[in-house]
Each structure stands twice: as structure tokens, then as C-alpha cells.
PDB file of N, CA and C in Angstrom:
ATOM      1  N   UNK A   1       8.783  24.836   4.098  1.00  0.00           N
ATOM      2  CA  UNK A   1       8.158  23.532   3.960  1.00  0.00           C
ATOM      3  C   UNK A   1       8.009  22.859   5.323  1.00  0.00           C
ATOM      4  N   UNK A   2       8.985  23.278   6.294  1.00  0.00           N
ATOM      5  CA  UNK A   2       8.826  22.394   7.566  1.00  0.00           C
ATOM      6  C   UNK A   2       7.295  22.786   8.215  1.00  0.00           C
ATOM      7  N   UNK A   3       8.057  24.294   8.508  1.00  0.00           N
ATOM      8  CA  UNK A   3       6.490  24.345   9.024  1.00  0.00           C
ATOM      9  C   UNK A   3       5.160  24.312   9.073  1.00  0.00           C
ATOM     10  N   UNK A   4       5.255  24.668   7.798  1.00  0.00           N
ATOM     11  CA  UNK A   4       3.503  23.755   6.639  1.00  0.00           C
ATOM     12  C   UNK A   4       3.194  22.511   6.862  1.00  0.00           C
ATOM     13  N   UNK A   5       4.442  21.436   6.877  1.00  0.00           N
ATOM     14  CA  UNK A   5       3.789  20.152   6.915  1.00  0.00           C
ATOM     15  C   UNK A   5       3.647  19.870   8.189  1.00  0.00           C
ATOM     16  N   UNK A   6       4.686  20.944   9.438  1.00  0.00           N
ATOM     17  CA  UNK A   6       4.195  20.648  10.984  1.00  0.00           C
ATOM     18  C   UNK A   6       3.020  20.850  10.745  1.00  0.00           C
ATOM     19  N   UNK A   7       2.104  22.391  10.559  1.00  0.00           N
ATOM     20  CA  UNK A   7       1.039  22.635  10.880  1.00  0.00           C
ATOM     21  C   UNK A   7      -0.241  22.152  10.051  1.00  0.00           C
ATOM     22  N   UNK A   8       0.526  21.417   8.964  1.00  0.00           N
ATOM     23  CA  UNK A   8      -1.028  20.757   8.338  1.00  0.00           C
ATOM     24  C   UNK A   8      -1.403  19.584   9.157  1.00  0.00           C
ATOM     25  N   UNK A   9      -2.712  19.109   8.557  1.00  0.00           N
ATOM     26  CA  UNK A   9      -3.339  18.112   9.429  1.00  0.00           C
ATOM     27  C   UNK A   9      -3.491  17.345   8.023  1.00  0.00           C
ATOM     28  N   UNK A  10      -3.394  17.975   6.865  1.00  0.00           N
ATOM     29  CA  UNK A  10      -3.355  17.027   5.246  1.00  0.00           C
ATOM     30  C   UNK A  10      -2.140  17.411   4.729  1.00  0.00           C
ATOM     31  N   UNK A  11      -1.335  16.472   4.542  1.00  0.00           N
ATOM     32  CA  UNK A  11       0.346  16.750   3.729  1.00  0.00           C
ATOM     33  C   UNK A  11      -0.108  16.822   2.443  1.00  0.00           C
ATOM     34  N   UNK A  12      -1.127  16.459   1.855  1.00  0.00           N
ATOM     35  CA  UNK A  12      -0.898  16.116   0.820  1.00  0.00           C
ATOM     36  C   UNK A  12      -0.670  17.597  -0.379  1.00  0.00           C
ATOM     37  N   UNK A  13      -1.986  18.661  -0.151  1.00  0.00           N
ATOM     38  CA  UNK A  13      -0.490  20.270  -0.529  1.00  0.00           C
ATOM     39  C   UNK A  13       0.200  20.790  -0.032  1.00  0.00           C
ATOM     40  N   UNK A  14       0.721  20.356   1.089  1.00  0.00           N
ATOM     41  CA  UNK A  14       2.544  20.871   1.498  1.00  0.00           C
ATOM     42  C   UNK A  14       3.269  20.100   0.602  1.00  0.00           C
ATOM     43  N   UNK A  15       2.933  18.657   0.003  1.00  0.00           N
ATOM     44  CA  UNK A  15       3.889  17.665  -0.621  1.00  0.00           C
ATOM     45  C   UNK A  15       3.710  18.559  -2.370  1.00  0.00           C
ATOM     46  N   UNK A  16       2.083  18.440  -2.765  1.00  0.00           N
ATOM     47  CA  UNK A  16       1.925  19.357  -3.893  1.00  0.00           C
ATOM     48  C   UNK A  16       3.164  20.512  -3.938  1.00  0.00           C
ATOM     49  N   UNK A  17       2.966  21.292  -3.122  1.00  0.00           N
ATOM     50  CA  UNK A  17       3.780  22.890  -3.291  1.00  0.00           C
ATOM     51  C   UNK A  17       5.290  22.598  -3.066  1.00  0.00           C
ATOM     52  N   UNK A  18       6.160  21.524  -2.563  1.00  0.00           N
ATOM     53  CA  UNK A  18       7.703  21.457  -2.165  1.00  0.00           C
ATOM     54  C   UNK A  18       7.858  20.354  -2.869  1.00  0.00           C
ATOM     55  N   UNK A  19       7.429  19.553  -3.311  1.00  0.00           N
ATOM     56  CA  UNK A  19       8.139  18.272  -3.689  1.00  0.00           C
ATOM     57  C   UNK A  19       7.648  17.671  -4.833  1.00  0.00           C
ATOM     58  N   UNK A  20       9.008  17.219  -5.686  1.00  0.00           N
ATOM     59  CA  UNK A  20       8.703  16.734  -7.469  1.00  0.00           C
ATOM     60  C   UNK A  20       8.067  15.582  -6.953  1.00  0.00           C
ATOM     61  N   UNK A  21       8.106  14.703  -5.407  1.00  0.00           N
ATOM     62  CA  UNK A  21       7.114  13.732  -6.313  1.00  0.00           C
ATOM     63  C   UNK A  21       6.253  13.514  -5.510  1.00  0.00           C
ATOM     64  N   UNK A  22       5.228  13.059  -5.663  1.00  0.00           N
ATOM     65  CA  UNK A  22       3.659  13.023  -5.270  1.00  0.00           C
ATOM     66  C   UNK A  22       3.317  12.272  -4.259  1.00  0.00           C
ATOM     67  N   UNK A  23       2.391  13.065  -3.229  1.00  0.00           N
ATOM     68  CA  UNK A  23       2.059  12.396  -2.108  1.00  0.00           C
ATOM     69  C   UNK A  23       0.905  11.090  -2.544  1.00  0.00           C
ATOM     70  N   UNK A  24       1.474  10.136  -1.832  1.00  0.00           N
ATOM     71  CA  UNK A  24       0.574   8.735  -1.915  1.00  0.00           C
ATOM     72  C   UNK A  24       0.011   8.691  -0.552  1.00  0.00           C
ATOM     73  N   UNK A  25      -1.100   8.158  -0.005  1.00  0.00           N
ATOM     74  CA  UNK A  25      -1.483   8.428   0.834  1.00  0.00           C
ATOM     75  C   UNK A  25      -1.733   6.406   1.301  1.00  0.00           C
ATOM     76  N   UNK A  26      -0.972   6.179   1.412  1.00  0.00           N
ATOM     77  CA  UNK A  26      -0.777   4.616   1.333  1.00  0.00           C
ATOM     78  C   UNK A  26       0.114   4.207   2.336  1.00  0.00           C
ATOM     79  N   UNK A  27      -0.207   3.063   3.250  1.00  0.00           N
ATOM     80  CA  UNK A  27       0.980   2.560   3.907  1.00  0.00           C
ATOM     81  C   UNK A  27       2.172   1.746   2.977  1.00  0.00           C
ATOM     82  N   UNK A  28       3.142   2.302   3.152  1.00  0.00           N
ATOM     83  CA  UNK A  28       4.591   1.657   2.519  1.00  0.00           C
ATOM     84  C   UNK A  28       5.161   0.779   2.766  1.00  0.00           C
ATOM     85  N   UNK A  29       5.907  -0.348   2.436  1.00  0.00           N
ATOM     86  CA  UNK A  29       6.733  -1.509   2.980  1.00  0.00           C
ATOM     87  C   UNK A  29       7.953  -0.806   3.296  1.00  0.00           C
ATOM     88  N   UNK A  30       8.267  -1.719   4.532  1.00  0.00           N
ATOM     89  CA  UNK A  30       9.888  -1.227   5.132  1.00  0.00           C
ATOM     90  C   UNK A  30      10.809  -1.426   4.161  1.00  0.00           C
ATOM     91  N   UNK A  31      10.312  -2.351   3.073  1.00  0.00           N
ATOM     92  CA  UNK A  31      11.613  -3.127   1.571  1.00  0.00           C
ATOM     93  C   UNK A  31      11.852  -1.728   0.720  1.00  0.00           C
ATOM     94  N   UNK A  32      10.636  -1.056   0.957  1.00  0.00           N
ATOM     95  CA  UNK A  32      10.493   0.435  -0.066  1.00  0.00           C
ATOM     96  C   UNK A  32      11.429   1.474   0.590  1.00  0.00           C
ATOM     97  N   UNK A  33      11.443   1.450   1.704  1.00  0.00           N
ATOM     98  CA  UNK A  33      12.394   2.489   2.783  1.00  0.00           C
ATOM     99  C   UNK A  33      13.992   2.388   2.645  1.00  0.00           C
ATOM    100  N   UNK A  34      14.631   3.304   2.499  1.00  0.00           N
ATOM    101  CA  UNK A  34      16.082   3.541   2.765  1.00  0.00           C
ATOM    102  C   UNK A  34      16.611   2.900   3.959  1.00  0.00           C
ATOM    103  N   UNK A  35      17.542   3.028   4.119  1.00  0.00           N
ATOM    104  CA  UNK A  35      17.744   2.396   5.839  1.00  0.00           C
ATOM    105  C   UNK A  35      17.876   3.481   6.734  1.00  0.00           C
ATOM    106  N   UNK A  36      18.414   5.016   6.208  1.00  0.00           N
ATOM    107  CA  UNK A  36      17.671   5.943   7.208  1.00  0.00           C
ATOM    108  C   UNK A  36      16.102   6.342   7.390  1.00  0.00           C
ATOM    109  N   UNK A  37      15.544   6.175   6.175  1.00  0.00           N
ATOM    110  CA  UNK A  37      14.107   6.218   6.831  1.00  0.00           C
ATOM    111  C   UNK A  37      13.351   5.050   7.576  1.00  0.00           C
ATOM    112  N   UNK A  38      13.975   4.078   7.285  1.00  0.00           N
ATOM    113  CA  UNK A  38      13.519   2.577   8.226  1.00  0.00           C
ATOM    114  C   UNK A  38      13.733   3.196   9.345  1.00  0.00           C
ATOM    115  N   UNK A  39      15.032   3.542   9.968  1.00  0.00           N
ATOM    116  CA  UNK A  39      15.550   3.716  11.219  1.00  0.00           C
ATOM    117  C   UNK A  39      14.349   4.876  11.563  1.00  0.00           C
ATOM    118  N   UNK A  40      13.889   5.806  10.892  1.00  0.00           N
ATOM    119  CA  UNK A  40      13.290   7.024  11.670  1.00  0.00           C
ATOM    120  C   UNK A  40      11.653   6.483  12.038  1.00  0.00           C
ATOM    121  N   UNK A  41      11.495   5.878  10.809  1.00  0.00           N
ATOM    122  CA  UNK A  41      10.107   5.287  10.859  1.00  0.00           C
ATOM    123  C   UNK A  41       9.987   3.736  11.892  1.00  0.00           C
ATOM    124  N   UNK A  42      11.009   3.393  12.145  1.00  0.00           N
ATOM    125  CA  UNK A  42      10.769   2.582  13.567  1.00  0.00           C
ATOM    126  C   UNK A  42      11.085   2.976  15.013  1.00  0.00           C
ATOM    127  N   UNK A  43      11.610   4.438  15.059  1.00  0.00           N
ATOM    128  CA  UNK A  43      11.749   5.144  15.878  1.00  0.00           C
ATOM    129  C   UNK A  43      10.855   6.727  16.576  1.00  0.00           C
ATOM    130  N   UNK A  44      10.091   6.651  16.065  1.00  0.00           N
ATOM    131  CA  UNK A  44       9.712   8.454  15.605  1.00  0.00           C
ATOM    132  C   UNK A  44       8.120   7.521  16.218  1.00  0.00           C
ATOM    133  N   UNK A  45       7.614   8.750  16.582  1.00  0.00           N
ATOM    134  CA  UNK A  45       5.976   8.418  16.902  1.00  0.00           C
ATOM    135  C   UNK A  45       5.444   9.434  16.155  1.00  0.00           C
ATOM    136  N   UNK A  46       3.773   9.228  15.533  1.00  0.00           N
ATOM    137  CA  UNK A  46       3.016   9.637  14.536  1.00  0.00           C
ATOM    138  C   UNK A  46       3.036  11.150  15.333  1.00  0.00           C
ATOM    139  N   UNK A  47       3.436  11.864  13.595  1.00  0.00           N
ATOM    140  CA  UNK A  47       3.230  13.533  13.561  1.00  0.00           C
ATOM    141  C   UNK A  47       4.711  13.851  14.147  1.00  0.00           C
ATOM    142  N   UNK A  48       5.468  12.721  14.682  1.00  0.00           N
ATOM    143  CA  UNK A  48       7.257  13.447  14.419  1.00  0.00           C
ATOM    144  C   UNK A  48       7.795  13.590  12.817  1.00  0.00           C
ATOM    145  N   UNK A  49       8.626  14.604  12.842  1.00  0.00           N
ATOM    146  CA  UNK A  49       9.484  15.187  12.041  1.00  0.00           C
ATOM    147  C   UNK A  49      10.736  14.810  12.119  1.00  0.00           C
ATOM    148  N   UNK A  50      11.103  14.702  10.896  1.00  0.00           N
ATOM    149  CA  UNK A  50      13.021  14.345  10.498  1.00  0.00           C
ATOM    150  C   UNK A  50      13.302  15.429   9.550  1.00  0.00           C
ATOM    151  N   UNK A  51      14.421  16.255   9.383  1.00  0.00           N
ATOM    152  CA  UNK A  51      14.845  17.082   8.463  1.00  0.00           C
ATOM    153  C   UNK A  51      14.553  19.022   8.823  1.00  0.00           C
ATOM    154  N   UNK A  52      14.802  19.712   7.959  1.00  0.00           N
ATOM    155  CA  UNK A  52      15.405  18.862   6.901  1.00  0.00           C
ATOM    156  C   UNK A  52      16.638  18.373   6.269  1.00  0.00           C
ATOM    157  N   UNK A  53      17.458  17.662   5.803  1.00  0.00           N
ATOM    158  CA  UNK A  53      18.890  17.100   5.883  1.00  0.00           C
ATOM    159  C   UNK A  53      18.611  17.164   4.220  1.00  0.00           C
ATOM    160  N   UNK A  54      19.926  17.346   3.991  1.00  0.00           N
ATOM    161  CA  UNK A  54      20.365  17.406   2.574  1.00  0.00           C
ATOM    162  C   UNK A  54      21.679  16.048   1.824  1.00  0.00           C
ATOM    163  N   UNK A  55      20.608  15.328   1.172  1.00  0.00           N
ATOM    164  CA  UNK A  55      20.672  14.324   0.931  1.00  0.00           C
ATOM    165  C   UNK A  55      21.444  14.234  -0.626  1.00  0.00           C
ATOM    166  N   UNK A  56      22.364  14.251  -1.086  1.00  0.00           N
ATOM    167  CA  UNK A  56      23.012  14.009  -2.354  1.00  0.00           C
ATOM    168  C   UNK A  56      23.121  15.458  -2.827  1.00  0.00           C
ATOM    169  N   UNK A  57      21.473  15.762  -3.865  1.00  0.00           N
ATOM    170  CA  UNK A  57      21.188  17.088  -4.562  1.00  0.00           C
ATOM    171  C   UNK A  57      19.653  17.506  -4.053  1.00  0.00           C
ATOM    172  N   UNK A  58      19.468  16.871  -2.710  1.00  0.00           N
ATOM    173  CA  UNK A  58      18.193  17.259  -2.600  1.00  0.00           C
ATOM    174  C   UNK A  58      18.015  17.507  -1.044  1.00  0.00           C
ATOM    175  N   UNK A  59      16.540  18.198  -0.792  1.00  0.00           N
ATOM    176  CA  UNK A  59      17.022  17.842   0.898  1.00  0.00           C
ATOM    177  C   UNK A  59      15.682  16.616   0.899  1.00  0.00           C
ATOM    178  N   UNK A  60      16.084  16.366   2.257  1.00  0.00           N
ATOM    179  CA  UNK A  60      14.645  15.514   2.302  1.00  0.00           C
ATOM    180  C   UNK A  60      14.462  15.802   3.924  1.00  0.00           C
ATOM    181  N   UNK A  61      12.898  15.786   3.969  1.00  0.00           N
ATOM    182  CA  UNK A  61      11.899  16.160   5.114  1.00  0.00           C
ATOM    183  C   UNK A  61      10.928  15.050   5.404  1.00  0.00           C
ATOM    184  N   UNK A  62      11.263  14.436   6.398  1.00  0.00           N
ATOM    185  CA  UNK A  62       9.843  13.395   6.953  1.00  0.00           C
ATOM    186  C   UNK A  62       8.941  13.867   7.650  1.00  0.00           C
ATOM    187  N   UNK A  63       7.671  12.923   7.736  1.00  0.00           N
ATOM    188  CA  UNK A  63       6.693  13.565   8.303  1.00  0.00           C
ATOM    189  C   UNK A  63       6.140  11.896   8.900  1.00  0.00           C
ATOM    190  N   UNK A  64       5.620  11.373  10.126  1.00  0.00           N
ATOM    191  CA  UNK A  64       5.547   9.951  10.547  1.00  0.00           C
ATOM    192  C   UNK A  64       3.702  10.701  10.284  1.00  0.00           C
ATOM    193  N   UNK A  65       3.059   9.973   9.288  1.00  0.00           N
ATOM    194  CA  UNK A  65       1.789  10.017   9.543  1.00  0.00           C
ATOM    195  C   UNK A  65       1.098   9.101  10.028  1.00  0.00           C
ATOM    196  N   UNK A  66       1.531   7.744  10.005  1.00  0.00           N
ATOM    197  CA  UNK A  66       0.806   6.837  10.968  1.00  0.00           C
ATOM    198  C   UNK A  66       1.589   5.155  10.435  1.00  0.00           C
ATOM    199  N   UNK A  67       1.556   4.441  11.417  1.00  0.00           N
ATOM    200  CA  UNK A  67       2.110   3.332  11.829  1.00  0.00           C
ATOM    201  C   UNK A  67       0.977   2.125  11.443  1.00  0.00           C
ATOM    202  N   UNK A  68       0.996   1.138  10.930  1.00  0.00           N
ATOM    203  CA  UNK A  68       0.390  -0.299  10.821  1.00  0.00           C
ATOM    204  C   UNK A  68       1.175  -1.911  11.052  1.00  0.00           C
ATOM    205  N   UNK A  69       0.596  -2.441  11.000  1.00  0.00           N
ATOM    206  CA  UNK A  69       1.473  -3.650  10.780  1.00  0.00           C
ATOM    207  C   UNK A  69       0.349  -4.602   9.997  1.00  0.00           C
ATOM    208  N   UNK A  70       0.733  -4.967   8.305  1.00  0.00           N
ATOM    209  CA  UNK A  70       0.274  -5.457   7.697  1.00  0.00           C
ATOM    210  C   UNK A  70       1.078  -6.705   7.090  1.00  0.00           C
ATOM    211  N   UNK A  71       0.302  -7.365   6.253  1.00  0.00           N
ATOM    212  CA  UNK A  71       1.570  -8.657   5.793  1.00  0.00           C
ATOM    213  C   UNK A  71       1.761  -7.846   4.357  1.00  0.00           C
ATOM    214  N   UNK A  72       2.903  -8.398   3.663  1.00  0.00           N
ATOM    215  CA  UNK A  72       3.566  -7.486   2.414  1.00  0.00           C
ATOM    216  C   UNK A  72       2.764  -8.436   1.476  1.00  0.00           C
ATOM    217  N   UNK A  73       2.062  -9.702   1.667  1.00  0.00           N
ATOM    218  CA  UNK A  73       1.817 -10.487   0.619  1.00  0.00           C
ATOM    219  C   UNK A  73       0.004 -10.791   1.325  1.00  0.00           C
ATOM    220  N   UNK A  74      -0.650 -11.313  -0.191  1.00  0.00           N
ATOM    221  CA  UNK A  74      -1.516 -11.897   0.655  1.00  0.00           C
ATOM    222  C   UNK A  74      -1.397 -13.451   0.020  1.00  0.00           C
ATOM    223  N   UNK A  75      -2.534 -14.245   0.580  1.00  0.00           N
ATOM    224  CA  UNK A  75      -2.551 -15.436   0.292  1.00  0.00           C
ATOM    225  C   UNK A  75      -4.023 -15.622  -0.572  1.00  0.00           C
ATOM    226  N   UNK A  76      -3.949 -16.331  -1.963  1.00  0.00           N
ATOM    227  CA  UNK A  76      -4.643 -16.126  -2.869  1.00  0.00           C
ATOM    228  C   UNK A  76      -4.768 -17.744  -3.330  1.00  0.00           C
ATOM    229  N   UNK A  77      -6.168 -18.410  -3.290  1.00  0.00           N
ATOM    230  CA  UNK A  77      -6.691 -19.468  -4.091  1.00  0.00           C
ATOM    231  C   UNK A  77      -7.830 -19.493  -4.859  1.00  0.00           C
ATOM    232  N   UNK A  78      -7.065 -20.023  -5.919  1.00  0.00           N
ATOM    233  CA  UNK A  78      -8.250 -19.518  -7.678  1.00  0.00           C
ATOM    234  C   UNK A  78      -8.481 -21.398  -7.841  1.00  0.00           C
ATOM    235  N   UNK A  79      -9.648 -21.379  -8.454  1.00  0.00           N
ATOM    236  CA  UNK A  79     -10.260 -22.446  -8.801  1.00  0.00           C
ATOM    237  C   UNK A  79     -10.207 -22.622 -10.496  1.00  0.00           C
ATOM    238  N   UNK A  80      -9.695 -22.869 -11.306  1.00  0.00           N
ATOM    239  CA  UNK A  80     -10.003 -22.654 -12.531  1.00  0.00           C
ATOM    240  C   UNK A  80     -10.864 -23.429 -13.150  1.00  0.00           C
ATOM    241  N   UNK A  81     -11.742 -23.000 -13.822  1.00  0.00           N
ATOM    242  CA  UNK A  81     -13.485 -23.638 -14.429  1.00  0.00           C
ATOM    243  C   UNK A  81     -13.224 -23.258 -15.736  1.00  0.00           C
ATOM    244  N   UNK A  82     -12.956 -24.489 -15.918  1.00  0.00           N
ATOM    245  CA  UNK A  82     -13.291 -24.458 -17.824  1.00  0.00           C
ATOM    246  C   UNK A  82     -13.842 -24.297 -18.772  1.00  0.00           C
ATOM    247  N   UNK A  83     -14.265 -23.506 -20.159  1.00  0.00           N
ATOM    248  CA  UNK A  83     -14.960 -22.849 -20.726  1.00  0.00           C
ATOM    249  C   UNK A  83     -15.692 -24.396 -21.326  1.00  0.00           C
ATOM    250  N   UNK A  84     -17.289 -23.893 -20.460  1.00  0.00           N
ATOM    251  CA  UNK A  84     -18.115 -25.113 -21.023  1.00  0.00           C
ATOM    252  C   UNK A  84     -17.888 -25.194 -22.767  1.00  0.00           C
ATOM    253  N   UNK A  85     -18.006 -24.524 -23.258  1.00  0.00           N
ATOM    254  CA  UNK A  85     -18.489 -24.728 -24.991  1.00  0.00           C
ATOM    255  C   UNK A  85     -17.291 -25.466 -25.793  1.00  0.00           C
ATOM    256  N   UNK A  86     -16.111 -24.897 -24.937  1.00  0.00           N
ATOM    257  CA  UNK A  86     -15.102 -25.457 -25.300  1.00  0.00           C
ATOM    258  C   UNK A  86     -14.486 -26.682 -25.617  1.00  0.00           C
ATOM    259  N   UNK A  87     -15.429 -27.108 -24.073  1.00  0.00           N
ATOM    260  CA  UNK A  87     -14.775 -28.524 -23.954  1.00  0.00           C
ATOM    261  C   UNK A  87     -15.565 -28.991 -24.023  1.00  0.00           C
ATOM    262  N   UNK A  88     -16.960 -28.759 -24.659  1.00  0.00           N
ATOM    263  CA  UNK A  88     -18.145 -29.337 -24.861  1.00  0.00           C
ATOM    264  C   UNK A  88     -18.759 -30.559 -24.019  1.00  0.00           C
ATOM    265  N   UNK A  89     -18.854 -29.630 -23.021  1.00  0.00           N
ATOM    266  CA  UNK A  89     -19.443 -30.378 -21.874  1.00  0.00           C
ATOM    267  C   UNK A  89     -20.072 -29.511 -20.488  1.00  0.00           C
ATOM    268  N   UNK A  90     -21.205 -29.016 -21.697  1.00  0.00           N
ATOM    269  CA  UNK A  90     -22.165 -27.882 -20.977  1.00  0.00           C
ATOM    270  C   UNK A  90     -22.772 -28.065 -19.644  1.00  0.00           C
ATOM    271  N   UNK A  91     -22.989 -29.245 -19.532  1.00  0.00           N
ATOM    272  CA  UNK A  91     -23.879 -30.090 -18.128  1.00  0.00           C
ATOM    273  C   UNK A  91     -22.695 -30.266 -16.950  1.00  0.00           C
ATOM    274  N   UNK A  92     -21.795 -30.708 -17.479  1.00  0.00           N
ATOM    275  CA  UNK A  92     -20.528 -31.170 -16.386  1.00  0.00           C
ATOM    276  C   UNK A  92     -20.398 -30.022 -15.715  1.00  0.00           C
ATOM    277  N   UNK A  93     -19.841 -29.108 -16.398  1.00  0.00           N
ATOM    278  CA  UNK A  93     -19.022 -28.201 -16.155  1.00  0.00           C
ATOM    279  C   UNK A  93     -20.275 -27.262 -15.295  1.00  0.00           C
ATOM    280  N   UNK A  94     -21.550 -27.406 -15.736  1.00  0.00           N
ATOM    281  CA  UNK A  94     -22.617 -26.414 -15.018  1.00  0.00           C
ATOM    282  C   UNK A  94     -22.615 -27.038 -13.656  1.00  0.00           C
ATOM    283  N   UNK A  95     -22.889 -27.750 -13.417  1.00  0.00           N
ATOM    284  CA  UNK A  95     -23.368 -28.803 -11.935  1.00  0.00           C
ATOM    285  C   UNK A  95     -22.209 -28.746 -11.279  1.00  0.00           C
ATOM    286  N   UNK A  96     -20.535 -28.663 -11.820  1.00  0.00           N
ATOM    287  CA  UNK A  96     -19.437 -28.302 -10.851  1.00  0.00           C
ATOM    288  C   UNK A  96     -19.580 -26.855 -10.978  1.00  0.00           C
ATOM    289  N   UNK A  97     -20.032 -26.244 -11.631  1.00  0.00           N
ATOM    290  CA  UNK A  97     -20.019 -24.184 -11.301  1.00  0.00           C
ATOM    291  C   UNK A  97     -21.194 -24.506  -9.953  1.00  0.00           C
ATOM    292  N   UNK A  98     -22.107 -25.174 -10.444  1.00  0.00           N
ATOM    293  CA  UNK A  98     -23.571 -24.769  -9.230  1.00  0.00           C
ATOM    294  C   UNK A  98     -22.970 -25.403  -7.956  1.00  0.00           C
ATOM    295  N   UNK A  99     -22.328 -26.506  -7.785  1.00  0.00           N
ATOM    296  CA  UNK A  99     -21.879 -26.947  -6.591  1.00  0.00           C
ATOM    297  C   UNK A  99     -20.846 -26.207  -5.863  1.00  0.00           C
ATOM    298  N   UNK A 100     -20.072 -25.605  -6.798  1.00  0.00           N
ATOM    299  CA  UNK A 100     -19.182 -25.064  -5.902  1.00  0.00           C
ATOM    300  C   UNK A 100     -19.907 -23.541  -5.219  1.00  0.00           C
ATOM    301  N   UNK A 101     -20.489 -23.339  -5.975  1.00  0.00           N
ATOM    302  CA  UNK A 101     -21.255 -21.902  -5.639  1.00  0.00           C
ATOM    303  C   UNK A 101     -21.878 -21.843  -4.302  1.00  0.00           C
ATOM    304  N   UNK A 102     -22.806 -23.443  -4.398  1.00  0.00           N
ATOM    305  CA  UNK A 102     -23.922 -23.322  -3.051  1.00  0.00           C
ATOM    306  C   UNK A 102     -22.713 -23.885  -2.093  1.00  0.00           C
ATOM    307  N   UNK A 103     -22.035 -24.600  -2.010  1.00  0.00           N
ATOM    308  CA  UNK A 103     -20.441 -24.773  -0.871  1.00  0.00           C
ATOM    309  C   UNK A 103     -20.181 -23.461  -0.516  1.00  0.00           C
ATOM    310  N   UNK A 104     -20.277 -22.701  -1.252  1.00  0.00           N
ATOM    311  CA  UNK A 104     -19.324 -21.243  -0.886  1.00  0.00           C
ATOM    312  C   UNK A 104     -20.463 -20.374   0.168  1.00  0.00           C
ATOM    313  N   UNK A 105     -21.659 -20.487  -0.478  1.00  0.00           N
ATOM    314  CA  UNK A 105     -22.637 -19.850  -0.165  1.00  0.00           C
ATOM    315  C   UNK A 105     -23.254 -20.157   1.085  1.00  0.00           C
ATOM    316  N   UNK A 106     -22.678 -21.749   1.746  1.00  0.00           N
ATOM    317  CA  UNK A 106     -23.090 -22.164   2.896  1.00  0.00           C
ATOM    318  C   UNK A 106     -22.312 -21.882   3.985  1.00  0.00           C
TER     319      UNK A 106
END
């Protein structure tokens, strides 16, 4: 397994063929990381290797495929528009949908 995932340039069937669980091809949060893989993954430069080390009943093998710095959250504002028919007030509620639309649109 080491040397497959040295020499691939796609982990994702070295991860298929050695490992029960499935390659995600996604950047991860450091909250998701162990504190030995934090430590390797803030240490290690892209395409270093860790392992393989035998971990409880398993071994485990890293592979650094690439580094980001993203925020863990985003920031999200919803407007909520009330179901004209509902509140029976088809006109109101249209002229605040059309206003906010052409605001957005400008």
C-alpha cells in the first residue's frame, strides 16, 4: 500500500484496494483530525508520507495531498417572504418580492 499511494498521482484506488473506508476527496477540518494527524498535517509538505504505524487493530498510512486555509463556517442571511395567498395580501407582498429583487439586481 505504501508504495502505490507514493507512486499514484490519484489515491483514490490505492484507498479503494487497502482501506475499509472511502476516499473523500475533500478538504477536512483540523476538529475532524486526531491530534497525531493534526501534528503531521501541520508539519509534512504536500505528497509527504506518515506510516505505516499500527494504530490499536489497524495500521494507518498518510498521504499530505494538499493544504488550504478555509473558514469551518460560513456566514448566511435569509430574508423570509411570506406566502402571499396566505396572508392575503397578494399586492403587498408582490411590490416587497419586486423591490427587493431590483436592490439585489443593482
Amino acid at each position: 500500500a505504501y508504495e502505490a499511494l507514493q507512486k499514484a498521482e490519484n489515491p483514490a484506488p490505492v484507498v479503494a484496494d487497502y482501506s475499509e473506508t472511502p476516499y473523500r476527496d475533500v478538504f477536512v477540518s483540523q476538529n475532524l483530525l486526531t491530534p497525531g494527524q493534526l501534528a503531521f498535517a501541520r508539519t509534512a509538505a504536500v505528497s509527504e508520507m506518515y506510516g505505516p504505524v499500527r494504530e490499536g487493530d489497524s495500521f494507518q498510512l498518510y498521504k499530505l495531498i494538499d493544504k488550504t486555509v478555509a473558514p469551518d463556517s460560513v456566514h448566511l442571511r435569509i430574508i423570509a417572504i411570506p406566502d402571499a395567498s396566505a396572508a392575503g395580501q397578494d399586492t403587498l407582498v408582490t411590490n416587497f418580492v419586486d423591490s427587493i429583487y431590483n436592490e439585489v439586481r443593482s
